[in-house]
N, C-alpha and C. Protein backbone atom coordinates (compact mmCIF):
# COMPACT_ATOMS: atom_id res chain seq x y z
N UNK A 1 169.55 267.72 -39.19
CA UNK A 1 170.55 266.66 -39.24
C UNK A 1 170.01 265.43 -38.53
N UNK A 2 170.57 264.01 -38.53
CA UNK A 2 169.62 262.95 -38.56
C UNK A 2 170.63 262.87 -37.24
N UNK A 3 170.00 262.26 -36.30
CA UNK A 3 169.96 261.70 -35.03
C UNK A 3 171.39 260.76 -35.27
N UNK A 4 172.57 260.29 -34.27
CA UNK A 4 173.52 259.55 -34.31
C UNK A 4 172.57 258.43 -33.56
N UNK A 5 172.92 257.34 -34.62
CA UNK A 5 172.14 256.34 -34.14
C UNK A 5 173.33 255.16 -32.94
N UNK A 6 172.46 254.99 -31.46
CA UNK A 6 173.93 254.29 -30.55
C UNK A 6 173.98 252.85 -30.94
N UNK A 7 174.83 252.21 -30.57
CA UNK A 7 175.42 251.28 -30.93
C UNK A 7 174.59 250.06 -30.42
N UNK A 8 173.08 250.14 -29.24
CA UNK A 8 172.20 249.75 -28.38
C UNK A 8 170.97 249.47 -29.55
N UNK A 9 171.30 250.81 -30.25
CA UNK A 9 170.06 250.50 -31.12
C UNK A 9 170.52 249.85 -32.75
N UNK A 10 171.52 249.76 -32.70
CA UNK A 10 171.79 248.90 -34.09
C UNK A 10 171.79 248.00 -33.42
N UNK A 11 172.17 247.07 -31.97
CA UNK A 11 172.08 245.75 -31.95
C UNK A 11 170.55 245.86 -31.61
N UNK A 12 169.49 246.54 -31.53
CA UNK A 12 168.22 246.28 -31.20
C UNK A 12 167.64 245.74 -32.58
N UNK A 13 168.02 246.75 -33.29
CA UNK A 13 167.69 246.52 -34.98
C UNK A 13 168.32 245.04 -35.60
N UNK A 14 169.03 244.78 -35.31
CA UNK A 14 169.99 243.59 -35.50
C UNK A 14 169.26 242.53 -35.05
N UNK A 15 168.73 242.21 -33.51
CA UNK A 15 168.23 241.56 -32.71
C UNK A 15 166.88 241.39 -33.49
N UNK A 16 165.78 242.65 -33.40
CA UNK A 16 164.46 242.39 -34.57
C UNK A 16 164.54 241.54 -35.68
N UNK A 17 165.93 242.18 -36.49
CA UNK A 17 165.54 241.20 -37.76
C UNK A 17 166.17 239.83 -37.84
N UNK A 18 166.83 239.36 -36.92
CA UNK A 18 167.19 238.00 -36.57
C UNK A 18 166.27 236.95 -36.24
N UNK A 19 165.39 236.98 -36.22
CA UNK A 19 163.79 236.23 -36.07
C UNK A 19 164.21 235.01 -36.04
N UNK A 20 165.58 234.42 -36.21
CA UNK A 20 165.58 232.60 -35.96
C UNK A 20 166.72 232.61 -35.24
N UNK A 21 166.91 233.82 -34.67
CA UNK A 21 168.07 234.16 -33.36
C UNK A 21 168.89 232.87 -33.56
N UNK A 22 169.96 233.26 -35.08
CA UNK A 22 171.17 232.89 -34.99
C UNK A 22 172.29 233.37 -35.32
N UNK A 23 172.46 234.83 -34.59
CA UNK A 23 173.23 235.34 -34.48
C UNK A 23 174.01 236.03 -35.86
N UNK A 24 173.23 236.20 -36.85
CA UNK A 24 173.43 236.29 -38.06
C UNK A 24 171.81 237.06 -39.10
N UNK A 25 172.71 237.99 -39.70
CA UNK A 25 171.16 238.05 -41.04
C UNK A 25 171.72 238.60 -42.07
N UNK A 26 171.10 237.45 -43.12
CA UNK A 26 171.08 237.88 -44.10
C UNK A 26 171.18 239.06 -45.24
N UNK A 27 171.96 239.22 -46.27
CA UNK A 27 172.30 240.71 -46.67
C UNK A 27 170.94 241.25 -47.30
N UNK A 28 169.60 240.85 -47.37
CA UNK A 28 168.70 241.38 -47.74
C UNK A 28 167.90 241.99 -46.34
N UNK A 29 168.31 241.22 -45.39
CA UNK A 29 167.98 241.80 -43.71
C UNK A 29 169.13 242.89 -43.45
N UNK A 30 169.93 243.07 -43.74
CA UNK A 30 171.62 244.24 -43.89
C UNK A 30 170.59 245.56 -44.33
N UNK A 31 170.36 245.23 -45.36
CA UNK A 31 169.64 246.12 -46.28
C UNK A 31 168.68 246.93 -45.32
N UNK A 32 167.68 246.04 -44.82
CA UNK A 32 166.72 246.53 -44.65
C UNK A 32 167.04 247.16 -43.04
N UNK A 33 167.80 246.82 -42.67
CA UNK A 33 167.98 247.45 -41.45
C UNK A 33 168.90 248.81 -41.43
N UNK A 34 170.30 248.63 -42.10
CA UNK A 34 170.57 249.82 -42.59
C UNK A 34 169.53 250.67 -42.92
N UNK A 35 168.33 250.37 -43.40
CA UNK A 35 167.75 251.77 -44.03
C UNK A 35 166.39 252.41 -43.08
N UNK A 36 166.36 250.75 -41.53
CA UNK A 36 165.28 251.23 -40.92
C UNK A 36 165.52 252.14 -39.59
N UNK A 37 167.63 251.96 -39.91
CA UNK A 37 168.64 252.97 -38.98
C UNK A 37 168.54 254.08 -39.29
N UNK A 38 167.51 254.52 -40.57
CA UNK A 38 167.29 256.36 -41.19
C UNK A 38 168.84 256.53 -42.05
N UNK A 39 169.44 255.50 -42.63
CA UNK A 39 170.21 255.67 -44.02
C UNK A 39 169.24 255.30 -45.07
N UNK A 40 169.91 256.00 -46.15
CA UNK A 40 169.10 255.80 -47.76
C UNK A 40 170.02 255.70 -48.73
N UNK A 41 170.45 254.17 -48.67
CA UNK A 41 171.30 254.08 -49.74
C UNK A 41 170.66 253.57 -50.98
N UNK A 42 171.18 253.83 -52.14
CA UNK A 42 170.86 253.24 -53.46
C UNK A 42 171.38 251.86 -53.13
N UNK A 43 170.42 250.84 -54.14
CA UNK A 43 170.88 249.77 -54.27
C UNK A 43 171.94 249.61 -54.79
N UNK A 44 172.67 249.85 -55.55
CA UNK A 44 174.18 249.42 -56.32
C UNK A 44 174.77 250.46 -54.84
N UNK A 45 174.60 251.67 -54.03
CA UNK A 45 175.79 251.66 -52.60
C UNK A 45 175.47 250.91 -52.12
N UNK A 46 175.01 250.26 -51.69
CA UNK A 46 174.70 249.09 -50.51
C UNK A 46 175.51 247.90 -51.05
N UNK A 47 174.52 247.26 -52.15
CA UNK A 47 175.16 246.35 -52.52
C UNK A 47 177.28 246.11 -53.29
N UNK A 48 177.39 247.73 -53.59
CA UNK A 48 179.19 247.58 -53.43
C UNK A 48 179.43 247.20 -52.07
N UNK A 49 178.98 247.99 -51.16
CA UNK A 49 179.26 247.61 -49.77
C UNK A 49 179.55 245.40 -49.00
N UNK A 50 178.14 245.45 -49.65
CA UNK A 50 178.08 244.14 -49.57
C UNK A 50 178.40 243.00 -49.79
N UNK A 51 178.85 243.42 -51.12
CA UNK A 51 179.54 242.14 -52.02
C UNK A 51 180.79 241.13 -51.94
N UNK A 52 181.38 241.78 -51.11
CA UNK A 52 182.42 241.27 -50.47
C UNK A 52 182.28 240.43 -49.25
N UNK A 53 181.22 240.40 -48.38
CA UNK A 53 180.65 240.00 -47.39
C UNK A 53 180.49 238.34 -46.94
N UNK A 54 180.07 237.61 -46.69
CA UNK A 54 179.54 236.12 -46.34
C UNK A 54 177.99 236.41 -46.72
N UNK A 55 176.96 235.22 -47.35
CA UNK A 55 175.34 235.34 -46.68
C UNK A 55 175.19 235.80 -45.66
N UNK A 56 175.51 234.93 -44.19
CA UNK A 56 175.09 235.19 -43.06
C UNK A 56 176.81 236.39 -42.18
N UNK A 57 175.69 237.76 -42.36
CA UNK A 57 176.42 238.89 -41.94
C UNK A 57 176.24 238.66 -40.10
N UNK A 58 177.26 238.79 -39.48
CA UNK A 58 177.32 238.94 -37.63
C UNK A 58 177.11 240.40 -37.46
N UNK A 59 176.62 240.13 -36.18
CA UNK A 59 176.72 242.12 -35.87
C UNK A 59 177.88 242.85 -35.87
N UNK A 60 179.10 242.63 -35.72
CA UNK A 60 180.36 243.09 -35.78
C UNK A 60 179.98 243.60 -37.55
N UNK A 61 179.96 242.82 -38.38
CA UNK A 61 179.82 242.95 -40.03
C UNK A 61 178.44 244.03 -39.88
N UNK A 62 177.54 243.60 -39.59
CA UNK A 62 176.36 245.27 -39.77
C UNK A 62 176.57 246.06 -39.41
N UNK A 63 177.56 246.27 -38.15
CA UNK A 63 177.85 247.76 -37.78
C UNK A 63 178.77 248.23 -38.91
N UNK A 64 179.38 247.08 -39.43
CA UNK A 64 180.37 248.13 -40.07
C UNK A 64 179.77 248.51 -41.36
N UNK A 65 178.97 247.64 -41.96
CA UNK A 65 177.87 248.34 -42.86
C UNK A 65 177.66 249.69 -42.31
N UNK A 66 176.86 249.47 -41.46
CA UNK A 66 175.62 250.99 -40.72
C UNK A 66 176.62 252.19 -40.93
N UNK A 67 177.96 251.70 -40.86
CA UNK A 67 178.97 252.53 -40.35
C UNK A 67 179.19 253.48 -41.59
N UNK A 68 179.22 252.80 -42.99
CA UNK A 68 179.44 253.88 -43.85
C UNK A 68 178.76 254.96 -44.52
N UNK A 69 179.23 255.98 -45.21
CA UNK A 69 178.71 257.30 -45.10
C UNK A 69 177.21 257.10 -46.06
N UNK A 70 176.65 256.75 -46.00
CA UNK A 70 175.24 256.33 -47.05
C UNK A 70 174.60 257.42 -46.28
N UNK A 71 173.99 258.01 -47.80
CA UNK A 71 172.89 259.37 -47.61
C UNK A 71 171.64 259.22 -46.52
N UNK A 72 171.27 260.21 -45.93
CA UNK A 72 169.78 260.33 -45.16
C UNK A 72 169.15 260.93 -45.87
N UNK A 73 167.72 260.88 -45.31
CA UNK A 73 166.98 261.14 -45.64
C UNK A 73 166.88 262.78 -45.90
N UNK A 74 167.68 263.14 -44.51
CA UNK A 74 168.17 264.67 -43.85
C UNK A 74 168.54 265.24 -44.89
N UNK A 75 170.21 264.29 -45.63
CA UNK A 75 170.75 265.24 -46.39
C UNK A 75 170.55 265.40 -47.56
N UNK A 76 169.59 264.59 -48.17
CA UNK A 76 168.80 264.39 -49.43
C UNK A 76 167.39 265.42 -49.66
N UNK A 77 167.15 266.12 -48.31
CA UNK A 77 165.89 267.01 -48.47
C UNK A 77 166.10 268.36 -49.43
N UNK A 78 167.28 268.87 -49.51
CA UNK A 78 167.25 270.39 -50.34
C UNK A 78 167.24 269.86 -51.73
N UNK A 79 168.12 268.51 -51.92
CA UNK A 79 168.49 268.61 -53.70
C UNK A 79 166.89 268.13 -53.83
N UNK A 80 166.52 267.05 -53.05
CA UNK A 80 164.95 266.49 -53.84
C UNK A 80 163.96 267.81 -53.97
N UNK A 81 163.91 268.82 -53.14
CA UNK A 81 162.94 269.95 -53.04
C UNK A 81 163.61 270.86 -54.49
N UNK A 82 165.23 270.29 -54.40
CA UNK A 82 165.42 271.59 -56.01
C UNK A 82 164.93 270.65 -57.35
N UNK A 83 165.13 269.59 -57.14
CA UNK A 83 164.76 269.06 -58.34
C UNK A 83 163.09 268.67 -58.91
N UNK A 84 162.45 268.51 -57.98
CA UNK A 84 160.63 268.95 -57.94
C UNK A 84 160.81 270.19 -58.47
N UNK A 85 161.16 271.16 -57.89
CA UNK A 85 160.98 272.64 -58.05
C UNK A 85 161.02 272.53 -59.81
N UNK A 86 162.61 272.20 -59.82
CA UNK A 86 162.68 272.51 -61.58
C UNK A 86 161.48 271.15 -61.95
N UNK A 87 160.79 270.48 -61.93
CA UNK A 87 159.67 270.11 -62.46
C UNK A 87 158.01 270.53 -62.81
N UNK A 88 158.06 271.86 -62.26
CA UNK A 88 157.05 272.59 -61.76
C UNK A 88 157.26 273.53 -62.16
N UNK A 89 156.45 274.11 -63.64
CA UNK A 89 156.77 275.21 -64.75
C UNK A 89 155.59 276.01 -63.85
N UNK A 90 155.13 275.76 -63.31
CA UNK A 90 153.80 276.97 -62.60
C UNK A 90 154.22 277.44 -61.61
N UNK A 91 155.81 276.95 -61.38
CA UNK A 91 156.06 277.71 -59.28
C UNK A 91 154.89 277.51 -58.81
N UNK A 92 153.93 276.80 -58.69
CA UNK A 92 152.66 276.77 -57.70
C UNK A 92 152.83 276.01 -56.77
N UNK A 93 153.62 274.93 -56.09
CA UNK A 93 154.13 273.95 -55.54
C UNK A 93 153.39 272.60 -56.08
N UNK A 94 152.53 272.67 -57.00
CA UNK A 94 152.23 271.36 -57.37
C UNK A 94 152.60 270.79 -58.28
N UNK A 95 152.05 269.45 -58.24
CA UNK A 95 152.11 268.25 -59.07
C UNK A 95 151.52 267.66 -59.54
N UNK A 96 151.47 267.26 -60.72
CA UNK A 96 150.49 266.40 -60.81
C UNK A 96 150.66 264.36 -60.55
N UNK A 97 149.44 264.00 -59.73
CA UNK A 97 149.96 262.74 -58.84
C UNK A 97 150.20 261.70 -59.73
N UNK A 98 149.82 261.43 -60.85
CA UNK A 98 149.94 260.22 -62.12
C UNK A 98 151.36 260.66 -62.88
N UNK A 99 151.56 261.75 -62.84
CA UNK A 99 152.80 261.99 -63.55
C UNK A 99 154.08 261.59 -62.56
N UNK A 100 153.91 261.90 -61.25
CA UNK A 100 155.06 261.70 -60.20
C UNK A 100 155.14 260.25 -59.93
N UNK A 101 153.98 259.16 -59.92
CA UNK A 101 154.12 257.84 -60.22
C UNK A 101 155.21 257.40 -61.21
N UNK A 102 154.30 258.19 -62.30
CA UNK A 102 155.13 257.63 -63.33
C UNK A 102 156.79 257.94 -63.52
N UNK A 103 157.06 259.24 -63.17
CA UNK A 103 158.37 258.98 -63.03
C UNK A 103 159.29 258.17 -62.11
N UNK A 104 158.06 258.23 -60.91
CA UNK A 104 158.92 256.97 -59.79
C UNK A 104 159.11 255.86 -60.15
N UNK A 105 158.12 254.98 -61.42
CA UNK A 105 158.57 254.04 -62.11
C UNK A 105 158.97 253.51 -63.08
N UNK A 106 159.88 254.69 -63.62
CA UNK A 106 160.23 254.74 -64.52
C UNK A 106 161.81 255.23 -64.78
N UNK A 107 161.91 256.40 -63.84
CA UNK A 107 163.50 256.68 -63.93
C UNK A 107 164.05 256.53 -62.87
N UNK A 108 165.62 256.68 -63.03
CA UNK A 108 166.82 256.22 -61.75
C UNK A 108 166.34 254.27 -61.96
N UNK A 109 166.31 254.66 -60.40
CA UNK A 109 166.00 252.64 -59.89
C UNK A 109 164.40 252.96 -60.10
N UNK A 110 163.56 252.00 -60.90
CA UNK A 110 162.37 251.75 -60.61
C UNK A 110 161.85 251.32 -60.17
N UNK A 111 160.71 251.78 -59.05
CA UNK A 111 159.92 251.15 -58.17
C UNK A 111 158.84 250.61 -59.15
N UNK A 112 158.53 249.77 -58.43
CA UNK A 112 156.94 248.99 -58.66
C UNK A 112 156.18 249.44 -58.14
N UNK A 113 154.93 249.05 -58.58
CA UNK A 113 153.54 249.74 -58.74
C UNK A 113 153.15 249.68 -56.99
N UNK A 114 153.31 248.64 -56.51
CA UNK A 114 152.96 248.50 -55.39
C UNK A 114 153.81 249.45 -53.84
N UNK A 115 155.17 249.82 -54.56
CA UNK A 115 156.07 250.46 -53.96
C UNK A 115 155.56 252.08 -53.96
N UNK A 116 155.40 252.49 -55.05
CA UNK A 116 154.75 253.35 -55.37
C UNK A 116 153.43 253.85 -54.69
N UNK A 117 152.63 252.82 -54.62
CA UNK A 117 151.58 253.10 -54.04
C UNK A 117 151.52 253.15 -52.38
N UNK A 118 152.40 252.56 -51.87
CA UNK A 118 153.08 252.60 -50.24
C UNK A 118 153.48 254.04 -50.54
N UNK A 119 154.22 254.68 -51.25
CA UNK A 119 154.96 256.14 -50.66
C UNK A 119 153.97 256.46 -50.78
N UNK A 120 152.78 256.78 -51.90
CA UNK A 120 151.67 257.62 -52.29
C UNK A 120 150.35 257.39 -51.23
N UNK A 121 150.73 256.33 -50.14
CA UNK A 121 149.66 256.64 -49.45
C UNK A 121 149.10 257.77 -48.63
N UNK A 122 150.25 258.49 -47.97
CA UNK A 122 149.75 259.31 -47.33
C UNK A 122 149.79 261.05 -48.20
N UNK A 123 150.33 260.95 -49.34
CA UNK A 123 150.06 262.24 -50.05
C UNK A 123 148.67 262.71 -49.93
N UNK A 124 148.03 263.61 -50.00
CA UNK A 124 146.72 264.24 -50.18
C UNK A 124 146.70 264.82 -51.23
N UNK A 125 146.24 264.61 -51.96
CA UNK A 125 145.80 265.22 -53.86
C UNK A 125 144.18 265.79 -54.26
N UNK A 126 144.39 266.97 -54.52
CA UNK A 126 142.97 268.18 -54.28
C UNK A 126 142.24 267.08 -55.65
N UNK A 127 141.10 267.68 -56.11
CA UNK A 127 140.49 267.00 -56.99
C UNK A 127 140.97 267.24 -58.38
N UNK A 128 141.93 267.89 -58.70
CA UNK A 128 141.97 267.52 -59.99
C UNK A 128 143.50 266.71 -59.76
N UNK A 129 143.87 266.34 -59.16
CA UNK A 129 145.12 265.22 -58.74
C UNK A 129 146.21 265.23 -58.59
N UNK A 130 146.22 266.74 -58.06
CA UNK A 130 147.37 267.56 -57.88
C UNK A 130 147.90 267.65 -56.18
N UNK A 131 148.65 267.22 -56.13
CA UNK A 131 149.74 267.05 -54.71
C UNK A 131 150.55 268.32 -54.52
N UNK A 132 150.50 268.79 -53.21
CA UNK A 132 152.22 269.18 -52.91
C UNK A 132 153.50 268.82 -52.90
N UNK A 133 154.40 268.65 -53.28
CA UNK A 133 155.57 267.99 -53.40
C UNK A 133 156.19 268.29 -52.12
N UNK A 134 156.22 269.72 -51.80
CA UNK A 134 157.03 270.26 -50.22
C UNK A 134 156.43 269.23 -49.72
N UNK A 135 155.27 269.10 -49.25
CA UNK A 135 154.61 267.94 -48.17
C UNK A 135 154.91 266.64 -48.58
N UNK A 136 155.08 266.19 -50.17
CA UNK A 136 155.78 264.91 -50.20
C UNK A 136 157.47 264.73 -49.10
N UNK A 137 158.23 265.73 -49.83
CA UNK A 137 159.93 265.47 -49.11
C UNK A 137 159.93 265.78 -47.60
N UNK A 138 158.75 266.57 -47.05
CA UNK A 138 158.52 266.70 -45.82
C UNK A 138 158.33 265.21 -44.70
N UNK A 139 157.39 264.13 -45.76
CA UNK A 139 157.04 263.03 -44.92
C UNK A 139 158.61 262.49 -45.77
N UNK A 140 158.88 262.32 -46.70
CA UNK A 140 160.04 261.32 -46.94
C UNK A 140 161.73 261.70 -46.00
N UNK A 141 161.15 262.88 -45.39
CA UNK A 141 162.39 263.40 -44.44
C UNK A 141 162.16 262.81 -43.29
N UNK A 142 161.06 263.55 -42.85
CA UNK A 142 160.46 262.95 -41.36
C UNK A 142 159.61 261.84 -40.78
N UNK A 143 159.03 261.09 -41.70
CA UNK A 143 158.31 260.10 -41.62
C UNK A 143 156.90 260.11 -41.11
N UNK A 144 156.72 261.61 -41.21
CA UNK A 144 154.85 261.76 -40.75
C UNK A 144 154.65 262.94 -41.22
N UNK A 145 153.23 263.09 -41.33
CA UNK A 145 152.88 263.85 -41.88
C UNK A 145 151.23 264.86 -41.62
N UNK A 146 151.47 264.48 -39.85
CA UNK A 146 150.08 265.26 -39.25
C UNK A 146 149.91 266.62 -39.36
N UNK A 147 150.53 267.22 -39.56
CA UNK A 147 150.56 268.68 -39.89
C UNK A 147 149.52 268.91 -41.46
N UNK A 148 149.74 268.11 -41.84
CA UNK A 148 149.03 268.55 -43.16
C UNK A 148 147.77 267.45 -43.76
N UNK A 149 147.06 268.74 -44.13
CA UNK A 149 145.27 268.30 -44.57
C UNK A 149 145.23 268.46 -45.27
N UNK A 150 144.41 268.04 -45.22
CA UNK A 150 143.42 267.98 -46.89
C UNK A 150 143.18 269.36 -47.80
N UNK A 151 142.80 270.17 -46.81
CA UNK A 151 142.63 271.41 -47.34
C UNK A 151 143.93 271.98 -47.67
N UNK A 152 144.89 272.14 -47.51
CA UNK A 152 146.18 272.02 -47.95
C UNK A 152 147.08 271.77 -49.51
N UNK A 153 146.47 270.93 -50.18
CA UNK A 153 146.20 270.41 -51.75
C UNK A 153 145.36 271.15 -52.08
N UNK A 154 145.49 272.83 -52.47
CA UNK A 154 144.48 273.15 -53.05
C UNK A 154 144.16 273.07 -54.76
């Protein structure tokens, strides 16, 4: 379960992305801070959230963003591990790494190539270009991924 984030560290987060410290940021700074608080909302939840809002959101207005129930990373780990699974006719835990691109840019919300290539940095893919997926939702849960080598992608 994901950490209760205190009310010290949303105004810390708040404070960071205010960079012309005026007491205000922007709903594309909303965004990004909500999600650097360890929420994972889809763009269309966020943005219902938002739409109703002013440009320049106050911290009173981001907490109450932060505040609503938008998915983690936490509670998103079993369905993403069932739905890899049913992608994977070999039960072997792999993947293949050009095919998992391609669905990342291609279905649901599509990422770009460059987005893509940020999550795919730290995957490890054996030589014929096959990834673990467990070790993918592992770093997209926890945000690291030292436990696992190279030798690991077999």
């Amino acid at each position: 379960m994901a950490k209760e984030v205190s009310q010290d560290e949303q105004k810390d987060c708040f404070s960071a992305l205010d960079t012309e410290q005026k007491a205000h940021l922007t709903k594309t700074q909303v965004k990004s801070g909500v999600r650097a608080l360890g929420k994972s909302p889809t763009e269309a939840e966020i943005d219902a959230v938002l739409k109703d809002l002013p440009e320049d959101i106050s911290f009173p207005s981001f907490k109450a963003v932060y505040q609503n129930k938008f998915p983690t990373p936490q509670s998103q780990d079993a369905k993403a591990r069932e739905i890899l699974r049913m992608l994977d006719p070999s039960n072997d835990g792999l993947m293949k790494e050009s095919d998992f691109r391609q669905m990342l840019s291609t279905i649901g919300e599509p990422m770009g190539h460059a987005e893509v290539d940020l999550l795919m940095d730290d995957c490890v893919s054996n030589a014929n270009g096959m990834f673990r997926y467990e070790d993918f939702v592992t770093l997209m849960v926890t945000g690291y991924m030292d436990h696992i080598t190279d030798s690991q992608a077999h």
